[in-house]
N, C-alpha and C. Protein backbone atom coordinates (compact mmCIF):
# COMPACT_ATOMS: atom_id res chain seq x y z
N UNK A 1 -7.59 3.77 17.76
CA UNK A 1 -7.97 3.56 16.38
C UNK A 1 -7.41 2.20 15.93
N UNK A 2 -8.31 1.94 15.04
CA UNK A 2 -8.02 -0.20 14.60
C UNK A 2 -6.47 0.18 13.66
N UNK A 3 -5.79 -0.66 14.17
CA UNK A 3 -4.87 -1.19 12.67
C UNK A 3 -4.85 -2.02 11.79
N UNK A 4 -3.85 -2.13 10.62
CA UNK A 4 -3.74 -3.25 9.86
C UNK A 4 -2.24 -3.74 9.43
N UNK A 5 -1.88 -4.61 9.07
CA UNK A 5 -0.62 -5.12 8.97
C UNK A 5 -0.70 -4.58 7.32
N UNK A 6 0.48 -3.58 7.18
CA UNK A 6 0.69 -3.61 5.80
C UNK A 6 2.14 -3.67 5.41
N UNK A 7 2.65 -4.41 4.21
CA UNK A 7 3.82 -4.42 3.55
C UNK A 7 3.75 -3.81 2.11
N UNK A 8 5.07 -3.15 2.32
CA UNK A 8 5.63 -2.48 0.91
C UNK A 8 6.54 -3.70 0.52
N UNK A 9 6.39 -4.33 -0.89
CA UNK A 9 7.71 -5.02 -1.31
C UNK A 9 7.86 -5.13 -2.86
N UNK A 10 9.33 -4.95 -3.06
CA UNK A 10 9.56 -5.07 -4.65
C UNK A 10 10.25 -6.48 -4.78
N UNK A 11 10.74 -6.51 -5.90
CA UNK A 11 11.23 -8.01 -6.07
C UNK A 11 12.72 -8.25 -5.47
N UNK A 12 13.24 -6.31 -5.15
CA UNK A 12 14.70 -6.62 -4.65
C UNK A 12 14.65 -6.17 -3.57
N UNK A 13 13.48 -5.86 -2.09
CA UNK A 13 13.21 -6.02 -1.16
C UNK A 13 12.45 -5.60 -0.81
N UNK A 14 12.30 -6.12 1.07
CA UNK A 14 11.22 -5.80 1.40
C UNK A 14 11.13 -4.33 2.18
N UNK A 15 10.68 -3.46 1.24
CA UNK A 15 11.07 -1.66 1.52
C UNK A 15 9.90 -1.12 2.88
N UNK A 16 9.02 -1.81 3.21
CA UNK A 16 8.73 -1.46 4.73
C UNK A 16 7.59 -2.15 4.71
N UNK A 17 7.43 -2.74 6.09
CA UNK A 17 6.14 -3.55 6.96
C UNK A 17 5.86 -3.09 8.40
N UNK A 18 4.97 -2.56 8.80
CA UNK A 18 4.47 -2.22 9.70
C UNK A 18 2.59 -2.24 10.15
N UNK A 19 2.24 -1.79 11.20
CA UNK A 19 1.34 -1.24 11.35
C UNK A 19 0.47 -0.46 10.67
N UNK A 20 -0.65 -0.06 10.28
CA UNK A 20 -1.14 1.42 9.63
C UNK A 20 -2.33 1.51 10.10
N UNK A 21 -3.02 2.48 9.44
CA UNK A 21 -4.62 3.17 10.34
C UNK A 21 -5.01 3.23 8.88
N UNK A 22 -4.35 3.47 7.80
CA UNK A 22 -4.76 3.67 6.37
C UNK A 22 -3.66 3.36 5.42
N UNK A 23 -4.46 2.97 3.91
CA UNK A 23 -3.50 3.26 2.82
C UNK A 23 -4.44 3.81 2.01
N UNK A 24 -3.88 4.91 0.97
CA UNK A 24 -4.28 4.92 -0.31
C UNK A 24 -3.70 4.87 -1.42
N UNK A 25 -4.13 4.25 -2.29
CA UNK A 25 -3.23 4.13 -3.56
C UNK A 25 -4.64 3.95 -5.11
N UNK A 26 -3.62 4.70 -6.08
CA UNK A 26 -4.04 4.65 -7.44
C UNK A 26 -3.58 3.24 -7.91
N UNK A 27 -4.63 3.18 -8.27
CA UNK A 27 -4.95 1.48 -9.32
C UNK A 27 -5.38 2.08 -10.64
N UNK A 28 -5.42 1.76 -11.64
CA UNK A 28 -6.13 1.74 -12.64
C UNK A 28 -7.02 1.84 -13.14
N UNK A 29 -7.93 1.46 -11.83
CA UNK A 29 -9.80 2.11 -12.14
C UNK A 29 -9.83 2.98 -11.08
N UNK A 30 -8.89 3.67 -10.63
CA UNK A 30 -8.79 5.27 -9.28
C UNK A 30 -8.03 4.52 -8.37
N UNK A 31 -8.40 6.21 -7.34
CA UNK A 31 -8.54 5.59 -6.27
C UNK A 31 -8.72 4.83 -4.98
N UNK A 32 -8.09 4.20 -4.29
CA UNK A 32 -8.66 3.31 -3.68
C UNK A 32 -7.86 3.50 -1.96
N UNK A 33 -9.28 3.35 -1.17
CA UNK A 33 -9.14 4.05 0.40
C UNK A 33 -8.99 2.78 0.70
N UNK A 34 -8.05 2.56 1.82
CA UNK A 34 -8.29 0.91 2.26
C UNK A 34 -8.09 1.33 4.19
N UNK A 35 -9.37 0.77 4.69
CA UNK A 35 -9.41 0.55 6.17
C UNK A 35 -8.92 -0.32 7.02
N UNK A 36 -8.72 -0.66 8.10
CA UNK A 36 -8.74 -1.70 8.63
C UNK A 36 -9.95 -2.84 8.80
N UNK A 37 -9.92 -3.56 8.21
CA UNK A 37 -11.22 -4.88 7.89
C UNK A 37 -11.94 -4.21 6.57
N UNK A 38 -11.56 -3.54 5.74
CA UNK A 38 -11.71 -3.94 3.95
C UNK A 38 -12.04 -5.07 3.83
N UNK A 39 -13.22 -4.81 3.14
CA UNK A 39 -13.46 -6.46 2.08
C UNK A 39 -12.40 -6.62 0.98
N UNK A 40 -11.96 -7.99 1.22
CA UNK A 40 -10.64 -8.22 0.15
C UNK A 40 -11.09 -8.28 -1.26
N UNK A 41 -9.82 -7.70 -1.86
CA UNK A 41 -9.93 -7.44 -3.14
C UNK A 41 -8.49 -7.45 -3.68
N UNK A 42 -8.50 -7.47 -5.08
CA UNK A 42 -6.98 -7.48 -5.85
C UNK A 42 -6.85 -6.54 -6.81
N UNK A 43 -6.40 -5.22 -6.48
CA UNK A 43 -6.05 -4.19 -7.89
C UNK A 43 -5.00 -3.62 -8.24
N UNK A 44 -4.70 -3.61 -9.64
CA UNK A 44 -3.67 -2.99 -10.46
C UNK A 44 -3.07 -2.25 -9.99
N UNK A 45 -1.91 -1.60 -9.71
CA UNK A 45 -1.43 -0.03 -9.45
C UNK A 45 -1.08 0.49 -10.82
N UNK A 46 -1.14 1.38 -10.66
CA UNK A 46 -0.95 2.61 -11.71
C UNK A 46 0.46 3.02 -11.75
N UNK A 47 1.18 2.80 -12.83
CA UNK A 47 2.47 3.11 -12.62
C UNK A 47 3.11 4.81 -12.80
N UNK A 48 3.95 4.87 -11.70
CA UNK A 48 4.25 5.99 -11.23
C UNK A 48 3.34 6.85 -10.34
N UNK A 49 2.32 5.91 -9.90
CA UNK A 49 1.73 6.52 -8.91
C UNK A 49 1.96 6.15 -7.50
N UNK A 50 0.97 7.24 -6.56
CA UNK A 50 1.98 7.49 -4.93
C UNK A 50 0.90 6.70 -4.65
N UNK A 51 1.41 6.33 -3.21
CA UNK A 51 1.00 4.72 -2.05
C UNK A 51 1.08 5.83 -0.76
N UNK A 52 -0.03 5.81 -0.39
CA UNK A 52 0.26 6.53 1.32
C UNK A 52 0.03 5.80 2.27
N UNK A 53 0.77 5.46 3.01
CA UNK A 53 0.58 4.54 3.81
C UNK A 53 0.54 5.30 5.43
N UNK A 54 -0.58 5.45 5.86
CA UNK A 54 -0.87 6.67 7.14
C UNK A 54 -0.46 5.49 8.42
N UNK A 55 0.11 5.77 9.39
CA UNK A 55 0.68 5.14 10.61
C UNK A 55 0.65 5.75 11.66
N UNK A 56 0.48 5.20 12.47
CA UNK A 56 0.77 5.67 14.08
C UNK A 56 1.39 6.37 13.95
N UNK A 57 2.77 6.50 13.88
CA UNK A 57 3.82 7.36 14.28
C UNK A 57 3.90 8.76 12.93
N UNK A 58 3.16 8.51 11.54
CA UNK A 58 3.35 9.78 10.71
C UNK A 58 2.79 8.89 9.46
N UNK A 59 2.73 9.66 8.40
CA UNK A 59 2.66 9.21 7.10
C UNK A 59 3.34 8.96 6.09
N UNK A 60 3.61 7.67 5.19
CA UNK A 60 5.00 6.99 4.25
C UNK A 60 4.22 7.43 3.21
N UNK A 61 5.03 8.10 2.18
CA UNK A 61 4.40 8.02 0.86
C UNK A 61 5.55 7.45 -0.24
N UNK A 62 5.06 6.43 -1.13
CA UNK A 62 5.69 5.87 -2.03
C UNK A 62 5.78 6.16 -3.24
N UNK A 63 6.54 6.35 -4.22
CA UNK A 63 6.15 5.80 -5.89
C UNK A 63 6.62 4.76 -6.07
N UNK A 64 5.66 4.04 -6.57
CA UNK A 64 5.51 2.75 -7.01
C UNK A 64 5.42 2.89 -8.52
N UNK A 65 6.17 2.10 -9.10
CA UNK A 65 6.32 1.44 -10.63
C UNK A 65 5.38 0.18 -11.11
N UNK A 66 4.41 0.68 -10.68
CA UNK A 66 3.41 -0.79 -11.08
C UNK A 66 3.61 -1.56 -10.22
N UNK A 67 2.04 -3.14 -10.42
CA UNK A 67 2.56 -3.92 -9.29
C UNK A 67 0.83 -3.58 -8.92
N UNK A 68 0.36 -4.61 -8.13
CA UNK A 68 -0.48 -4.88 -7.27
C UNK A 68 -0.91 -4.61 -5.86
N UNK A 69 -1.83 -4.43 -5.60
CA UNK A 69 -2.22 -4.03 -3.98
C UNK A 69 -3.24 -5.35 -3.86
N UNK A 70 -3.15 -5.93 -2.75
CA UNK A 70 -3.98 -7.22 -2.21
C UNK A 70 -4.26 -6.66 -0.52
N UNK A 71 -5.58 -6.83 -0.75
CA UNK A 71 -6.12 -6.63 0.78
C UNK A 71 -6.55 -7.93 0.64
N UNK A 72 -6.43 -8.00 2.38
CA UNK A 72 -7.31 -9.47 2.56
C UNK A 72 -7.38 -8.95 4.16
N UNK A 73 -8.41 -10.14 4.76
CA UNK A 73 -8.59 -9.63 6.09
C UNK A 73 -7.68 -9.67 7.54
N UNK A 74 -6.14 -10.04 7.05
CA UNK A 74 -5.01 -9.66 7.84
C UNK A 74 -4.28 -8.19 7.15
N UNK A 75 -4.74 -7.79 6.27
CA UNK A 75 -4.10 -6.64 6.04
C UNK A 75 -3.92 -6.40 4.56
N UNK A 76 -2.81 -5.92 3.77
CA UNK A 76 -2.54 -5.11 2.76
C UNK A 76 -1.07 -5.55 2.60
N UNK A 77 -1.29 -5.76 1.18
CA UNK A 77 0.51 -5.89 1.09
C UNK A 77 0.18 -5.57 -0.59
N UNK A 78 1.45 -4.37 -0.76
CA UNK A 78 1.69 -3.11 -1.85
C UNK A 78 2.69 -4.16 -2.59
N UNK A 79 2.51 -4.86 -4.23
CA UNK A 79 3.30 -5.73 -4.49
C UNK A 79 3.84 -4.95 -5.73
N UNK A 80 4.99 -4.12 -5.46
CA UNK A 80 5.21 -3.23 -6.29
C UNK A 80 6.54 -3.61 -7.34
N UNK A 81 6.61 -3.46 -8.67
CA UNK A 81 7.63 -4.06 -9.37
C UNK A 81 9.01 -2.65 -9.22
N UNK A 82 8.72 -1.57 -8.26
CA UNK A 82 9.63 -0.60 -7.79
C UNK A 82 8.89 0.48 -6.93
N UNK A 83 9.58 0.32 -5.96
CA UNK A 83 9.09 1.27 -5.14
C UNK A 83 9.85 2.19 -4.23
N UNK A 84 9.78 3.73 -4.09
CA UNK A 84 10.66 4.30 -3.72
C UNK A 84 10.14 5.48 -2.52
N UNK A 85 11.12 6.01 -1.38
CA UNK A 85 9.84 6.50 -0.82
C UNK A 85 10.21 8.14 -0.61
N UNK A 86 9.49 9.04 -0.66
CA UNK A 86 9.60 10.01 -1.48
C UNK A 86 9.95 10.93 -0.23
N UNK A 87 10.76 12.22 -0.28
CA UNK A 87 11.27 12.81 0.65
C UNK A 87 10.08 13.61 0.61
């Protein structure tokens, strides 16, 4: 199965970068499935909403405090103003 390079980061670090097969996350107009080779786009996150970030090895889920998601065609990077990752 294809991957994509995705990063989690807040302004006081960078809380995880890896590999993935998927993310989903709530933006502000829903939500939003992101593949590997997504047409790029730039949307809002929804604050206090969860980031799943599906991987090879298992699935990360985040809350994020607002903050941006940017796909482009190297990948995804979660530009979160807090992000925490949930037991």
């Amino acid at each position: 199965m294809p991957t994509m390079r995705v990063a989690v980061v807040s302004p006081e670090e960078k809380v995880w970068e890896g590999e993935a097969n998927f993310v989903l996350a709530t933006t502000t107009d829903g939500d939003l499935g992101v593949w590997p080779r997504h047409v790029p786009l730039l949307g809002v996150l929804k604050d206090g909403a969860d980031v799943k970030v599906e991987t090879p090895g298992g699935d990360l889920l985040y809350t994020v405090g607002g903050g941006f998601i940017s796909v482009t065609h190297d990948g995804v990077s979660i530009l979160a103003e807090s992000a925490a990752l949930k037991a």
